[in-house]
C-alpha atoms as a PDB file:
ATOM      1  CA  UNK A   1     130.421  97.908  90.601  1.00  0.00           C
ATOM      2  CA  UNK A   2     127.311  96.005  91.479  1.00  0.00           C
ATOM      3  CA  UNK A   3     125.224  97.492  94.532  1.00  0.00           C
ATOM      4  CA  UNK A   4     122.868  95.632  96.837  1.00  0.00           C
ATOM      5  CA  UNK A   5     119.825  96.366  97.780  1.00  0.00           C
ATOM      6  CA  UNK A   6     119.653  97.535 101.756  1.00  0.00           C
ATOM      7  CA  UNK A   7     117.994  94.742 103.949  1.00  0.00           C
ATOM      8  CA  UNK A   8     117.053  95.637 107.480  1.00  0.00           C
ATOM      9  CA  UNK A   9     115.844  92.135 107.851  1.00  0.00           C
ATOM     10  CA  UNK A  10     119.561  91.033 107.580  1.00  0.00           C
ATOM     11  CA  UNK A  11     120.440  93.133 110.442  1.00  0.00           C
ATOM     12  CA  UNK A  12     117.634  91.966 112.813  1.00  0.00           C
ATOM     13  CA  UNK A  13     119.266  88.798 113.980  1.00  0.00           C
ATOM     14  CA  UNK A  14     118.603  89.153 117.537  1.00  0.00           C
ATOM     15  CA  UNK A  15     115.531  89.937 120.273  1.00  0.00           C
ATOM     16  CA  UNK A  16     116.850  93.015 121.166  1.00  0.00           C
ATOM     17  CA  UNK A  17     117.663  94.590 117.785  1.00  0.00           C
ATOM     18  CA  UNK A  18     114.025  93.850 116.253  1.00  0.00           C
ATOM     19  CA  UNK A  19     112.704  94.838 119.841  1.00  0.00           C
ATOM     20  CA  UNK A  20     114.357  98.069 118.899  1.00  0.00           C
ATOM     21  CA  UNK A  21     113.086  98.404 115.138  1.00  0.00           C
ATOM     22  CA  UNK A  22     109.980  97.813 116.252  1.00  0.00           C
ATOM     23  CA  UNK A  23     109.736 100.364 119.016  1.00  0.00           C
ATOM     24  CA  UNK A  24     111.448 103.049 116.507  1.00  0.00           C
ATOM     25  CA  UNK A  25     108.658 102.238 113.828  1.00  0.00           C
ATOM     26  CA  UNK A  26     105.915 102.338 116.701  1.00  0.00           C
ATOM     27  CA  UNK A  27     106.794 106.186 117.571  1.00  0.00           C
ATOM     28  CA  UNK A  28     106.321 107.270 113.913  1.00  0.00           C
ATOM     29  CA  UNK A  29     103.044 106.706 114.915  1.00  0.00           C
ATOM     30  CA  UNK A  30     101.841 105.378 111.837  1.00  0.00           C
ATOM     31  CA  UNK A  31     100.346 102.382 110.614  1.00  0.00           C
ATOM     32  CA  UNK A  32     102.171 101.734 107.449  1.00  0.00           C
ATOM     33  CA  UNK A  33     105.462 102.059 109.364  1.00  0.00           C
ATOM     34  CA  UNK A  34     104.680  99.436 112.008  1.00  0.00           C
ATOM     35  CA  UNK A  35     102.998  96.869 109.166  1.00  0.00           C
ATOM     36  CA  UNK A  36     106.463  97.225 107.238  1.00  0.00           C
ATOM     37  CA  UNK A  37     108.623  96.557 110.238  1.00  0.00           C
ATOM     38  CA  UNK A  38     106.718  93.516 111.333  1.00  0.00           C
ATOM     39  CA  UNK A  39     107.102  92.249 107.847  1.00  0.00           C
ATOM     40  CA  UNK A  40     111.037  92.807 108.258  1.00  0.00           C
ATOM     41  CA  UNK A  41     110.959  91.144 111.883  1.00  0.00           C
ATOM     42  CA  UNK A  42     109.402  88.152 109.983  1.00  0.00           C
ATOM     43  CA  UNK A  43     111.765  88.520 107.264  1.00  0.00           C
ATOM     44  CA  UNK A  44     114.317  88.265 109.577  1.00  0.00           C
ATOM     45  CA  UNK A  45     113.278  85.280 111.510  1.00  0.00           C
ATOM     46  CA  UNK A  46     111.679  83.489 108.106  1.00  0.00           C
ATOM     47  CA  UNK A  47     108.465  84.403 106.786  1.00  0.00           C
ATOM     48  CA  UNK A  48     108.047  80.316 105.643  1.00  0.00           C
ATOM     49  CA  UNK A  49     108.129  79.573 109.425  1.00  0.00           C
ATOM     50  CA  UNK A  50     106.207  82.861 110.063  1.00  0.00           C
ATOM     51  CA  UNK A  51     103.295  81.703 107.543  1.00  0.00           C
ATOM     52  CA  UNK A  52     103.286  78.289 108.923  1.00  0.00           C
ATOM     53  CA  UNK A  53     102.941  79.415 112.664  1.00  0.00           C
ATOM     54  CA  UNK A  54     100.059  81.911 111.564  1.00  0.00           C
ATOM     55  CA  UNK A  55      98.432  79.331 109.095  1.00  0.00           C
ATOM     56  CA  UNK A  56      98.622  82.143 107.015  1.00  0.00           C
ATOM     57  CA  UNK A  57     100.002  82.283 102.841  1.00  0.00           C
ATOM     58  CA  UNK A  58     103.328  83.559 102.277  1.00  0.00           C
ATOM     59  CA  UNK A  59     102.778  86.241  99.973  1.00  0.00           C
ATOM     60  CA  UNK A  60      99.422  87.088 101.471  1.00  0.00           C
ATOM     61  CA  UNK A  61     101.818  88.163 104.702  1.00  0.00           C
ATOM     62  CA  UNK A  62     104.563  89.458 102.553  1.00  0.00           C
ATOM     63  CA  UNK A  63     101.460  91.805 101.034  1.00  0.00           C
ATOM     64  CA  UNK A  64      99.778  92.915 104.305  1.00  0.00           C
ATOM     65  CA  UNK A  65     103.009  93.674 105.908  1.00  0.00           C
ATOM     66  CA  UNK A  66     104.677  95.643 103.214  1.00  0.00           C
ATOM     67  CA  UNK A  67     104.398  99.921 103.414  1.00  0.00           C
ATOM     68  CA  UNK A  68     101.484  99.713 101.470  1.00  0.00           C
ATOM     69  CA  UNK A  69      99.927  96.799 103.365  1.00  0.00           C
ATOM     70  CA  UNK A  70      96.840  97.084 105.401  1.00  0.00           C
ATOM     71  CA  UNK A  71      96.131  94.044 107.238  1.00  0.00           C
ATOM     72  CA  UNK A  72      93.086  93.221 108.934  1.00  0.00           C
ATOM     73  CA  UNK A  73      92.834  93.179 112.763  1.00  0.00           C
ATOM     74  CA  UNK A  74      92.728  89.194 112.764  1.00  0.00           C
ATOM     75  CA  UNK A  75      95.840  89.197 110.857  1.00  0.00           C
ATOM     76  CA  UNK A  76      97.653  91.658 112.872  1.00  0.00           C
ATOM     77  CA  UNK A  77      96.873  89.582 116.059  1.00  0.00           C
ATOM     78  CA  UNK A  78      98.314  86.146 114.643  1.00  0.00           C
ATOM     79  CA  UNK A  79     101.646  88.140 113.312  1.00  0.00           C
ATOM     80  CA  UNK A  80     102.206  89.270 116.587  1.00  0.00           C
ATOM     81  CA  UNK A  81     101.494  86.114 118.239  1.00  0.00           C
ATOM     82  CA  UNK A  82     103.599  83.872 115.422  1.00  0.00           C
ATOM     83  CA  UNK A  83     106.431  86.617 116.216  1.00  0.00           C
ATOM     84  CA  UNK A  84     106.079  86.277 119.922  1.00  0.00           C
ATOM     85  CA  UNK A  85     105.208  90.128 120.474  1.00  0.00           C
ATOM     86  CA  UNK A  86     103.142  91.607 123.228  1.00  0.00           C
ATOM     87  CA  UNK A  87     101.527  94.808 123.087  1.00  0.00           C
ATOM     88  CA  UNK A  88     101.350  96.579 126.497  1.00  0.00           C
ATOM     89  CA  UNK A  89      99.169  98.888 126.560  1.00  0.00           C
ATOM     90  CA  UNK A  90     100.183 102.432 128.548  1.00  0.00           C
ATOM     91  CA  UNK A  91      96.702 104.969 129.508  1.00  0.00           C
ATOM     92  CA  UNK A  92      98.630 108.269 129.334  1.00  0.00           C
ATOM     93  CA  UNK A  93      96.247 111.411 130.656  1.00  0.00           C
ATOM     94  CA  UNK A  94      94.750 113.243 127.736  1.00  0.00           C
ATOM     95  CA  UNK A  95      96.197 116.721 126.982  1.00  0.00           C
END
């Protein structure tokens, strides 16, 4: 028997299931979990159409947004904005 390799990309096929994934990785509350599931989320939607739209290379984004990515700040900005994500930021009072 011949397994496949898990894709959560191949699951994300609507707004409101990468909405999801992407609040779920946000409240690990770290980095390298967020960078991988915007990477998916592209995946999902086409990281050819992804690169284009950030006038970014293919494999530089498929880097950066991998577990052990670390993209810069300018990069994370035109992901978010190629993927049509908004962060909202929320002031919560300091313990």
């Amino acid at each position: 028997m011949e397994l496949k390799k898990w894709d959560a990309a191949e699951y994300l096929d609507t707004p409101e299931a990468q909405q999801e994934y992407l609040l779920a990785a946000m409240e690990e509350n770290d980095p390298a979990s967020l960078c991988e599931a915007l990477g998916t989320i592209a995946r999902a939607r086409g990281m050819t159409d992804i690169a284009e739209a950030t006038g970014l290379n293919r494999q530089a984004l498929y880097k950066a947004f991998s577990s052990e990515g670390d993209p810069r700040a300018s990069t994370l900005w035109k992901m978010l904005d190629a993927l049509g994500i908004k962060l909202v930021p929320k002031i919560e009072k300091a313990s």
